[in-house]
Protein backbone atom coordinates (compact mmCIF):
# COMPACT_ATOMS: atom_id res chain seq x y z
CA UNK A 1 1.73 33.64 59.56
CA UNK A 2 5.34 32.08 59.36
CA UNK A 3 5.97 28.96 61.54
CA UNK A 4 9.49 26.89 61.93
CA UNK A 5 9.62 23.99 62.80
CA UNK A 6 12.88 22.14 63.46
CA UNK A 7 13.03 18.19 62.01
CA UNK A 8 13.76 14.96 63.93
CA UNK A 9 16.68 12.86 62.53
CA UNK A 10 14.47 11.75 59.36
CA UNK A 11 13.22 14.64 57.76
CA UNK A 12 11.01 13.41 55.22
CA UNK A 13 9.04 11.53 57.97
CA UNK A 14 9.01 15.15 59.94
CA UNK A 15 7.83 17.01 56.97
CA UNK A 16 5.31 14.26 55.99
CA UNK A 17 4.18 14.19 59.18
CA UNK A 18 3.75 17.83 59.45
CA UNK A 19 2.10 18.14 56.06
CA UNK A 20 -0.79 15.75 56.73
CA UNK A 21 -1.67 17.13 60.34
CA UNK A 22 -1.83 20.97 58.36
CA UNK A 23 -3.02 19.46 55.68
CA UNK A 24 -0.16 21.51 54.04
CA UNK A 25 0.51 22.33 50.06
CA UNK A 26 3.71 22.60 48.59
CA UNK A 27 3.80 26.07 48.04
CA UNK A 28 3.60 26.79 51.94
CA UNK A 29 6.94 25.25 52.38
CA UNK A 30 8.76 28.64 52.09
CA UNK A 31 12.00 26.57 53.11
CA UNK A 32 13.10 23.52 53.95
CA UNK A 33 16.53 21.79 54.72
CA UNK A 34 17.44 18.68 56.45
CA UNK A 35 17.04 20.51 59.67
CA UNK A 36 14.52 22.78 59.25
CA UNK A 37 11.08 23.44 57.87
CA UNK A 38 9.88 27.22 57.14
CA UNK A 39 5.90 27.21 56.84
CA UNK A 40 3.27 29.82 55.66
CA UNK A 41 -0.12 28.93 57.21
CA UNK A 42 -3.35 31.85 57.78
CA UNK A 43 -4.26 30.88 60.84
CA UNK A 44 -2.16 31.00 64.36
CA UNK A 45 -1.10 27.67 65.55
CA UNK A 46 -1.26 26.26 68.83
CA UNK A 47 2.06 25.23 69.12
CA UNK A 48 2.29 24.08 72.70
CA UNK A 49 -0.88 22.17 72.20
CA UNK A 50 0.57 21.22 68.57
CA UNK A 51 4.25 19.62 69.91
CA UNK A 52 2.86 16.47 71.82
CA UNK A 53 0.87 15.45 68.70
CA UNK A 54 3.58 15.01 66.63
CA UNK A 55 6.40 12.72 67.25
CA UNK A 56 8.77 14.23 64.89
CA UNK A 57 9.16 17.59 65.38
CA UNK A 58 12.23 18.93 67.84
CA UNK A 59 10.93 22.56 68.05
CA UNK A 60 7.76 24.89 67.02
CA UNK A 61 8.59 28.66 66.61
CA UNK A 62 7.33 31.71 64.82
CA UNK A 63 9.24 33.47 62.06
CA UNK A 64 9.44 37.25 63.53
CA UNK A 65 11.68 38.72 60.30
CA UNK A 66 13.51 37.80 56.88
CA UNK A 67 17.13 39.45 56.87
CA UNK A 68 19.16 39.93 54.60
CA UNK A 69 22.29 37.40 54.19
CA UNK A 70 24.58 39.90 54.74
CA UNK A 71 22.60 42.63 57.10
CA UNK A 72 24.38 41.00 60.47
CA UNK A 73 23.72 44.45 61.86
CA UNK A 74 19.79 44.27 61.05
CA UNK A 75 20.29 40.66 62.94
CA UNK A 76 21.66 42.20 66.28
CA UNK A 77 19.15 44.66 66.03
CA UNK A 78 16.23 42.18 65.82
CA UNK A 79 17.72 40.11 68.89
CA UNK A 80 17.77 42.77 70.79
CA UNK A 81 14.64 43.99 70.07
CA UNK A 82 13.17 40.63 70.32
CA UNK A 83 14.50 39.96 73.89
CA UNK A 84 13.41 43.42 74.87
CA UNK A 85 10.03 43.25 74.28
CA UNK A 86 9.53 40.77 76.89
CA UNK A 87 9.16 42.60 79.56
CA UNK A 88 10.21 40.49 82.34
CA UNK A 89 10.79 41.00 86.22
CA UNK A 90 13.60 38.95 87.33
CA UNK A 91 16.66 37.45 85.76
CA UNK A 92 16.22 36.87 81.90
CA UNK A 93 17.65 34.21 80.12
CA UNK A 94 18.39 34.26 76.13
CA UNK A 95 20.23 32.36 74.21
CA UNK A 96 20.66 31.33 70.27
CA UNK A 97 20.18 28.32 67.47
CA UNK A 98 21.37 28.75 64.28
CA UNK A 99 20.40 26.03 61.55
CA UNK A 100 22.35 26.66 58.20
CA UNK A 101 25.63 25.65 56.62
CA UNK A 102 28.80 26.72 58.33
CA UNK A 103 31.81 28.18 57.35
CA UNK A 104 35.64 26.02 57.33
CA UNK A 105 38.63 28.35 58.40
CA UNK A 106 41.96 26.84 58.86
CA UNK A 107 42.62 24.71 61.76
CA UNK A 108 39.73 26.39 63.62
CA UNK A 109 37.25 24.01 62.40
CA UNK A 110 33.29 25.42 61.07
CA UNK A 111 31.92 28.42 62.10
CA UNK A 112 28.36 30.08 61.86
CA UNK A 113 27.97 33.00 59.40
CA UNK A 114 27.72 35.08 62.55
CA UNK A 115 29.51 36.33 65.12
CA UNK A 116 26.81 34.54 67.98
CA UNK A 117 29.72 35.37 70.33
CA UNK A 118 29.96 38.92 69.97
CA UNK A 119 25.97 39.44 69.48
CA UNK A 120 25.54 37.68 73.03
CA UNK A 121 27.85 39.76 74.39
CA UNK A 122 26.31 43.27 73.22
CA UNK A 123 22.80 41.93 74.09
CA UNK A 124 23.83 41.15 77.52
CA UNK A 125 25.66 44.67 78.17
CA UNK A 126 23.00 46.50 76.60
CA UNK A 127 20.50 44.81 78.83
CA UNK A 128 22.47 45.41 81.65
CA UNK A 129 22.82 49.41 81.27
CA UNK A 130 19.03 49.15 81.30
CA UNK A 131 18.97 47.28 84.32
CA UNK A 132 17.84 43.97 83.06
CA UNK A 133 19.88 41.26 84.74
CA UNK A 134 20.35 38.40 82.00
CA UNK A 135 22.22 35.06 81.39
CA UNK A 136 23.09 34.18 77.89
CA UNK A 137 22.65 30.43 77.47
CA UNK A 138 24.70 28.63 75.86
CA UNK A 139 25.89 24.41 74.94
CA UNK A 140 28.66 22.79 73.61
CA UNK A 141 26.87 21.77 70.50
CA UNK A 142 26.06 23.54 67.55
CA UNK A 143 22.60 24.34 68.70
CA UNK A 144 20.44 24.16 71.65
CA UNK A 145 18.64 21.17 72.91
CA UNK A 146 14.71 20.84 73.44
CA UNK A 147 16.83 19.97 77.40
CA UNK A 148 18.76 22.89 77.56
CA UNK A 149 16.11 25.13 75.97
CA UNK A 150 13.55 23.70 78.27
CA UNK A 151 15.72 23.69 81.84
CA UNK A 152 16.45 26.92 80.94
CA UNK A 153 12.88 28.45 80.25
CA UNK A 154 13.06 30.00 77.13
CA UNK A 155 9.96 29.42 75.94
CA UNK A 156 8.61 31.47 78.76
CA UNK A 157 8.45 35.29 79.96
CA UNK A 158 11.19 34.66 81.73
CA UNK A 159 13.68 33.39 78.51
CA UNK A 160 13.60 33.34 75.20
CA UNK A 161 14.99 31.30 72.33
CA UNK A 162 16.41 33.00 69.19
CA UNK A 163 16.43 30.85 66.35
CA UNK A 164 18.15 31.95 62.67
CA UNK A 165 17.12 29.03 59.83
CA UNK A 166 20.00 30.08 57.02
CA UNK A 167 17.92 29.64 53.78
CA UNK A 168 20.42 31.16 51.22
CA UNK A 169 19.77 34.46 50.51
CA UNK A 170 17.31 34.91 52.93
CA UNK A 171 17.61 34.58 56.66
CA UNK A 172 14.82 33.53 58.76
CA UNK A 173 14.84 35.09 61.95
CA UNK A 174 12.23 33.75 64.65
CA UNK A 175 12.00 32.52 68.19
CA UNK A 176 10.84 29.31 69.80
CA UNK A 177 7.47 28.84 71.31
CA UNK A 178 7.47 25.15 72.09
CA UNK A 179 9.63 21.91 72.16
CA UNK A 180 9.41 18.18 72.37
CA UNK A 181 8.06 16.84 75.85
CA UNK A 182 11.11 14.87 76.73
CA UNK A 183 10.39 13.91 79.42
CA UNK A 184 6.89 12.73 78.91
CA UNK A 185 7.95 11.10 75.91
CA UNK A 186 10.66 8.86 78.02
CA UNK A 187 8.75 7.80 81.06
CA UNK A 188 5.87 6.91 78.57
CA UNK A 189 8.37 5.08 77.17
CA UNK A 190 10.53 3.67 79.73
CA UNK A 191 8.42 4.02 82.58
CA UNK A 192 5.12 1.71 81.76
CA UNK A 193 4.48 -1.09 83.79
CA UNK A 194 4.36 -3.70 80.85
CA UNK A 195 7.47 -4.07 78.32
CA UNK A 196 8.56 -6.82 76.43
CA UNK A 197 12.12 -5.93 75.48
CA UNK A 198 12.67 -9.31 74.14
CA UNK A 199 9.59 -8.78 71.14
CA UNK A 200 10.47 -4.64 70.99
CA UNK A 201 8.73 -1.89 71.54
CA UNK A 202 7.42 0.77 69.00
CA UNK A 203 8.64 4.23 70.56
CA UNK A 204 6.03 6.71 71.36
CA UNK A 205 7.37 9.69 68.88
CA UNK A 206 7.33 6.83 65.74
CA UNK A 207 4.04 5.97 67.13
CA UNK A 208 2.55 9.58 67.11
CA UNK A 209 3.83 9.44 63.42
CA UNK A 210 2.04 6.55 61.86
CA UNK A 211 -1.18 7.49 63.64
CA UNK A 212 -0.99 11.10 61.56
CA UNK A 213 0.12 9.53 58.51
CA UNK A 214 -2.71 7.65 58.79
CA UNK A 215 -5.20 9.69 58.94
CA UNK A 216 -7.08 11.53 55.73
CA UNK A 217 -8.11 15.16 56.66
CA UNK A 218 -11.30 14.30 54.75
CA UNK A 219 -10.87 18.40 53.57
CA UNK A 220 -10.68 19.98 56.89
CA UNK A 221 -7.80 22.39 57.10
CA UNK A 222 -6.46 20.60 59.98
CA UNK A 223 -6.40 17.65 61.74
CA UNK A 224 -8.90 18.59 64.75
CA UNK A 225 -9.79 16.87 68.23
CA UNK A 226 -13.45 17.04 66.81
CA UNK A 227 -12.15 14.81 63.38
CA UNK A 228 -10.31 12.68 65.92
CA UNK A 229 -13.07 11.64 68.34
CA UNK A 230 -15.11 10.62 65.27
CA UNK A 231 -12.53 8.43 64.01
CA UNK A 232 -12.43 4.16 64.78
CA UNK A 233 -8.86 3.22 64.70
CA UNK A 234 -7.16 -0.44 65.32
CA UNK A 235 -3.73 -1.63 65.81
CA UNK A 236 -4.34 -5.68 64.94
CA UNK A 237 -0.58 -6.28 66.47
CA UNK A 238 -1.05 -4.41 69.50
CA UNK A 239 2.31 -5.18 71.22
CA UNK A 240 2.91 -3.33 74.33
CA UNK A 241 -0.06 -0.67 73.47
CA UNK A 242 2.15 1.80 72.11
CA UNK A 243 -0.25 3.13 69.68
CA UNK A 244 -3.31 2.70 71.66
CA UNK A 245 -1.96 5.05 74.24
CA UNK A 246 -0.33 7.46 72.38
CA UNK A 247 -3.67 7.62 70.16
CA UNK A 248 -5.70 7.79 73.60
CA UNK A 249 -4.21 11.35 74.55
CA UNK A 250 -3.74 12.78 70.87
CA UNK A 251 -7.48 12.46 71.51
CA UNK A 252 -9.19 9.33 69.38
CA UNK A 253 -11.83 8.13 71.56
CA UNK A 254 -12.58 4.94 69.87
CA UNK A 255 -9.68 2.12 69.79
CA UNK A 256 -9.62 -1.24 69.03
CA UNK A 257 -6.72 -3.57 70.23
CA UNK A 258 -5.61 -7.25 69.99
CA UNK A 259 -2.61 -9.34 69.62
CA UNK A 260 -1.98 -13.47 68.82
CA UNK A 261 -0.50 -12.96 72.47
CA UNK A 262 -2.37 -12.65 75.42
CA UNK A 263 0.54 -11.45 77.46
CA UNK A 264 0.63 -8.56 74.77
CA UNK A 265 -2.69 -8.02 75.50
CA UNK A 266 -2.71 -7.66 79.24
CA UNK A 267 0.91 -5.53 78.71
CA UNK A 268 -1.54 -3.22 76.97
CA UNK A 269 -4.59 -2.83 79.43
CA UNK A 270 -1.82 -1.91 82.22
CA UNK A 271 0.38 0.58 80.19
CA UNK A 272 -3.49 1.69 78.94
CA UNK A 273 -4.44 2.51 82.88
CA UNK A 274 -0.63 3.65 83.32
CA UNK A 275 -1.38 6.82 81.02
CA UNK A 276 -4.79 7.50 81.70
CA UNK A 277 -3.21 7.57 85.55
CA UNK A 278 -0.36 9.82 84.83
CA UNK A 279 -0.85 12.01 81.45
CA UNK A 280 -4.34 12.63 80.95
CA UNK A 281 -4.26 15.53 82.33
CA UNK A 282 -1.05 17.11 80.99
CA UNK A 283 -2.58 16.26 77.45
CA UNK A 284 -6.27 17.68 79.04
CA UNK A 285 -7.81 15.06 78.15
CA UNK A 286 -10.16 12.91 80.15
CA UNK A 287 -9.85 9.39 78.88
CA UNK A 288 -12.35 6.65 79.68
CA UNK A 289 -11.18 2.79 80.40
CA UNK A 290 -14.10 2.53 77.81
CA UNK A 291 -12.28 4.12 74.91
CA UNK A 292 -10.26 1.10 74.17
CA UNK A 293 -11.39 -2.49 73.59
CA UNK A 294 -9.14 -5.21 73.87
CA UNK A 295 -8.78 -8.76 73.10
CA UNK A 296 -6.53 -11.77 72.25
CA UNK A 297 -6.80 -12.81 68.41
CA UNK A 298 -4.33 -13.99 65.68
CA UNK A 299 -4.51 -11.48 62.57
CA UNK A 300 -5.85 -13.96 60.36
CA UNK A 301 -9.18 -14.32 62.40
CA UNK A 302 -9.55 -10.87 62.80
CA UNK A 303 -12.84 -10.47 61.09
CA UNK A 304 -14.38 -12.87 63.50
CA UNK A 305 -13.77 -9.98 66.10
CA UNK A 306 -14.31 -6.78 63.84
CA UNK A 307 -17.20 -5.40 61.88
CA UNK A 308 -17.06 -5.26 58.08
CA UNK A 309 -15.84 -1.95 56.82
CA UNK A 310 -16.02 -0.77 60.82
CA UNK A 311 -12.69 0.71 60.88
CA UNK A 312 -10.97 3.82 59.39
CA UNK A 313 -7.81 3.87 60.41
CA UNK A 314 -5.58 0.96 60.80
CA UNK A 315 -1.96 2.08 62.77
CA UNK A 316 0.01 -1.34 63.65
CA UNK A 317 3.41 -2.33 63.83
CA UNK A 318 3.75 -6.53 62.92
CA UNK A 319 5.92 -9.01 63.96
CA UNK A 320 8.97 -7.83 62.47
CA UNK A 321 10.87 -10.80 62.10
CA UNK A 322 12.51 -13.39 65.00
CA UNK A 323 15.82 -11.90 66.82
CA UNK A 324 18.88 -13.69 65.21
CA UNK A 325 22.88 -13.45 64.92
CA UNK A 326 22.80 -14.65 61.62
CA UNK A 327 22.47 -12.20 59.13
CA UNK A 328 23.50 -14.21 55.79
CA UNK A 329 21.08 -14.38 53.21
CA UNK A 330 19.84 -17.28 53.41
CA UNK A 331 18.38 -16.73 56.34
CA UNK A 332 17.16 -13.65 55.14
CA UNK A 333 15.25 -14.96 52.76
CA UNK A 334 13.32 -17.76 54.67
CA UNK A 335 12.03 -14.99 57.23
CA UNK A 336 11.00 -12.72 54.65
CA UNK A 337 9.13 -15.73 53.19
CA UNK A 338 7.23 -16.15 56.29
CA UNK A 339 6.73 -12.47 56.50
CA UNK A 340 5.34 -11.97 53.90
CA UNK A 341 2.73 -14.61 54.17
CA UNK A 342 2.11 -13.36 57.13
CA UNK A 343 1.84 -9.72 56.20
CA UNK A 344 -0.84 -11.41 53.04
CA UNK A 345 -2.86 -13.12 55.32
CA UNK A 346 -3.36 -9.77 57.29
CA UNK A 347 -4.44 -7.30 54.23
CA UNK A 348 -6.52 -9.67 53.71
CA UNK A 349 -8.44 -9.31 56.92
CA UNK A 350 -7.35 -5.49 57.17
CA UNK A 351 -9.29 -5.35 53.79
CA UNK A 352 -12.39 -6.70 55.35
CA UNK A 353 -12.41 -4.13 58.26
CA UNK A 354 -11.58 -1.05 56.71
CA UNK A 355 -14.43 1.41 55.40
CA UNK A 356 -13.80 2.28 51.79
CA UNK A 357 -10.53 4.95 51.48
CA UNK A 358 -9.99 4.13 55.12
CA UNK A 359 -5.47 3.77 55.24
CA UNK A 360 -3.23 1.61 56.80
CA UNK A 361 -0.14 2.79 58.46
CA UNK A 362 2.32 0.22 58.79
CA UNK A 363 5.96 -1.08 59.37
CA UNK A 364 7.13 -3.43 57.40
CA UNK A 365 11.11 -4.59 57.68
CA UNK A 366 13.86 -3.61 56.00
CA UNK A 367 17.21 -5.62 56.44
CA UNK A 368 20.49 -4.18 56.27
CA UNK A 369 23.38 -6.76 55.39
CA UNK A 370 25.59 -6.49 52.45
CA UNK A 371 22.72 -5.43 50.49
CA UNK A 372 19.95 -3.85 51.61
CA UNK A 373 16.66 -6.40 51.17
CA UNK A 374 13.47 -4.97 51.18
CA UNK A 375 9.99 -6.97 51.28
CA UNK A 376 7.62 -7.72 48.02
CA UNK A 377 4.97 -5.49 48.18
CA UNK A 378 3.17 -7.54 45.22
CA UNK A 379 3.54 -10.79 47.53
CA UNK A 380 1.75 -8.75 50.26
CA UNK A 381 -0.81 -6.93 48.70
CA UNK A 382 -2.13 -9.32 46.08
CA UNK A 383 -5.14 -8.58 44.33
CA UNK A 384 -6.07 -6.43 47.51
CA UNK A 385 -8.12 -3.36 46.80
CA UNK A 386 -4.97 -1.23 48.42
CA UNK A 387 -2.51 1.19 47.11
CA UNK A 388 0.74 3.04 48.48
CA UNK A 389 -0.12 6.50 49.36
CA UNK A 390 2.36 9.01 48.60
CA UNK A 391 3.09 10.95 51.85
CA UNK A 392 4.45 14.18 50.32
CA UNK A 393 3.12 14.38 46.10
CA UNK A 394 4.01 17.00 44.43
CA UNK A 395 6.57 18.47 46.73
CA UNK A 396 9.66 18.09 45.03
CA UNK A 397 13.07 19.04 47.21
CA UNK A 398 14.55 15.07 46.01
CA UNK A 399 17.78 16.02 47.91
CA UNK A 400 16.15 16.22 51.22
CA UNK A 401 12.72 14.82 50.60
CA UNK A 402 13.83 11.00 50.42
CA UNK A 403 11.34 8.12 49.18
CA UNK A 404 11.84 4.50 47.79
CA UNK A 405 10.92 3.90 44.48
CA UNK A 406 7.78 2.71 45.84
CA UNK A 407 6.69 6.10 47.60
CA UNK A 408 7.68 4.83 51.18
CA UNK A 409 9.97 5.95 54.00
CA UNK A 410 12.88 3.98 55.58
CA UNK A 411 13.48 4.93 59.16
CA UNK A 412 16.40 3.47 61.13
CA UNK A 413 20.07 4.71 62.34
CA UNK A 414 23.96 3.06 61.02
CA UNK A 415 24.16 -0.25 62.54
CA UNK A 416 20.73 -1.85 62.74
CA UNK A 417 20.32 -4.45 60.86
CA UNK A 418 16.62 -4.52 60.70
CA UNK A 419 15.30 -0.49 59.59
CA UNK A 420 11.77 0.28 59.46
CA UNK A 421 9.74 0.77 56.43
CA UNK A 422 7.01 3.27 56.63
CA UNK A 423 3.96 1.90 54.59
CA UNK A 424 0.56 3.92 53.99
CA UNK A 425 -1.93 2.07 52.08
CA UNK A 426 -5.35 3.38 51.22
CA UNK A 427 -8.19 1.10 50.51
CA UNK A 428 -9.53 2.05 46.97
């Protein structure tokens, strides 16, 4: 079967995310642009299960037809008949997304390659001579929001979301099946009881990320609920709990927390009881207090607290840096110093926990002044038994697929000063 699925604002951490939960190879990637992945997989997906397990994806649909790039005829025809099928009672609701370059005419600004306009139009009178009362959604940007999409139901009998992915010469014509829970996502984010704006906090979509990034299939096909529940995972800088909770309801049952601070560490047992109280069962999942242990510990002591090669997955996000005005570089420099030492002193210990091929997912710094300053990965790693992993080998596509020269991610937006690096290191 053919899947779409429509990419967050870093694609190469949507696609790499994607590729390790399918445990994907590069010849399924039928198409891919900065917006959109097309995917060939045998088996059906769960989609709506799928979507709150992965951070980066906007959308999930199923590719219904291929059209030709010039067939616009064949395209109205496959709307129609797409919208038809439904079979609803009641008002029906349809609207369309089209991801592909546009066209430049005039004054008149881009267009799409087709007339969405007079499609919408023919749908909805055709629809109406068969009695079918229907409201053609539409937005003021170029495509329709997981919001709009959502509020409007088309992911339901009673709507339905047309989707074209513009790959050239082919068209890919599908429909949606599931988006991003917004509004989960915020109130887990907004809404917990403990936050420490001051220190940061790791949002839940990035967090859903470095867990699956972390995590070696082992050979299974896909990453399952039974693979999950077998799995140990810690976050050594636990923060607000972030990654605890988000890995409680993607459905790893044995978590290990701590934190220098104990503040961090009581932030996390009450944002831990905040989700068990109020998505548990959106996720189905019944979560015991039991699945998570806590406690307060500085990095360097860790194996005082941990078992020897205990752990298989390590997911953390470290001190990343103090807050500061300054931004010359000098200053620079003397927290990347202490970074670094710090970041040493903790390989060292995640060394020590970690089972043998067991990975790391982690965040290390990147700061963005007149130059761009990245940390030494030989001043952090050592003579550590660990290596960069290469999120996406083999896959080619270098003008969308972006990765430092060291096989890593940079995640941020224009005007941060401190970006993200995205760091998976397997224990050899």
């Amino acid at each position: 079967m053919k899947y779409f699925f429509i990419l967050g604002k870093n694609p190469t951490l949507s696609l790499a995310e994607i590729a390790v939960v399918l445990n994907l190879k590069p010849e399924q990637i039928l198409f891919l642009s900065e917006k959109a992945a097309v995917i060939e997989i045998s088996a059906e997906l769960d989609a709506k299960n799928l979507i709150k397990k992965v951070g980066g994806t906007i959308k999930i649909g199923v590719i219904n037809d291929q059209l030709s790039m010039t067939n616009f005829q064949s395209m109205a025809n496959f709307l129609m008949a797409n919208i038809k099928n439904n079979n609803t009672s009641g008002k029906f609701n349809f609207g369309f997304s089209y991801y592909g370059p546009y066209q430049t005419y005039g004054r008149t600004g881009k267009h799409k390659k087709f007339d969405e306009k007079k499609i919408g139009m023919e749908i909805k009178s055709e629809l109406k001579e068969q009695g079918i009362n229907s409201r053609w959604v539409t937005s003021k940007e170029e495509v329709l929001s997981s919001v709009v999409v959502e509020q409007n139901k088309l992911t339901t009998e009673q709507g339905k979301e047309i989707v074209i992915i513009d790959g050239g010469q082919q068209q890919y014509a599908g429909h949606t099946i599931a988006v991003q829970p917004f509004k989960d996502l915020s109130k887990r984010d907004y809404g917990r009881p403990g936050r420490d704006d001051f220190s940061g906090m790791l949002p839940p979509k990035l967090a859903q990320i470095l867990i699956n990034l972390a995590v070696n299939t082992d050979g299974h096909r896909f990453i399952t609920d039974e693979h999950r529940s077998r799995i140990i995972l810690l976050d050594p800088f636990c923060g607000s709990g972030t990654i605890l909770t988000e890995a409680a309801l993607m459905g790893y049952q044995k978590l290990i927390g701590c934190d220098a601070s104990q503040k961090a560490v009581e932030d996390t047992r009450k944002n831990f009881q905040f989700t068990i109280s109020n998505f548990q069962s959106i996720f189905n999942k019944s979560i015991s207090n039991d699945a998570v242990k806590l406690f307060q510990c500085k990095v360097e002591n860790l194996n005082q607290k941990v078992k020897l090669n205990s752990v298989n997955v390590i997911v953390t996000e470290p001190y990343l840096g103090p807050s500061r005005k300054k931004n010359d570089k000098e200053t620079i420099k003397k927290i990347i110093k202490e970074l670094e030492e710090l970041y040493y002193q903790a390989i060292k210990q995640f060394e020590k926990a970690l089972k043998n091929n067991g990975r790391v997912a982690m965040i290390w710094p990147v700061f963005k002044a007149r130059d761009t300053v990245f940390l030494s990965a030989k001043n952090i790693l050592g003579n550590s038994n660990f290596k960069i992993v290469n999120p996406l080998p083999n896959f080619g596509k270098e003008n969308i697929i972006k990765l430092t020269n060291r096989n890593t991610i940079v995640y941020g937006r224009e005007g941060q000063r401190v970006w993200r690096e995205v760091i998976i290191l397997e224990k050899r």
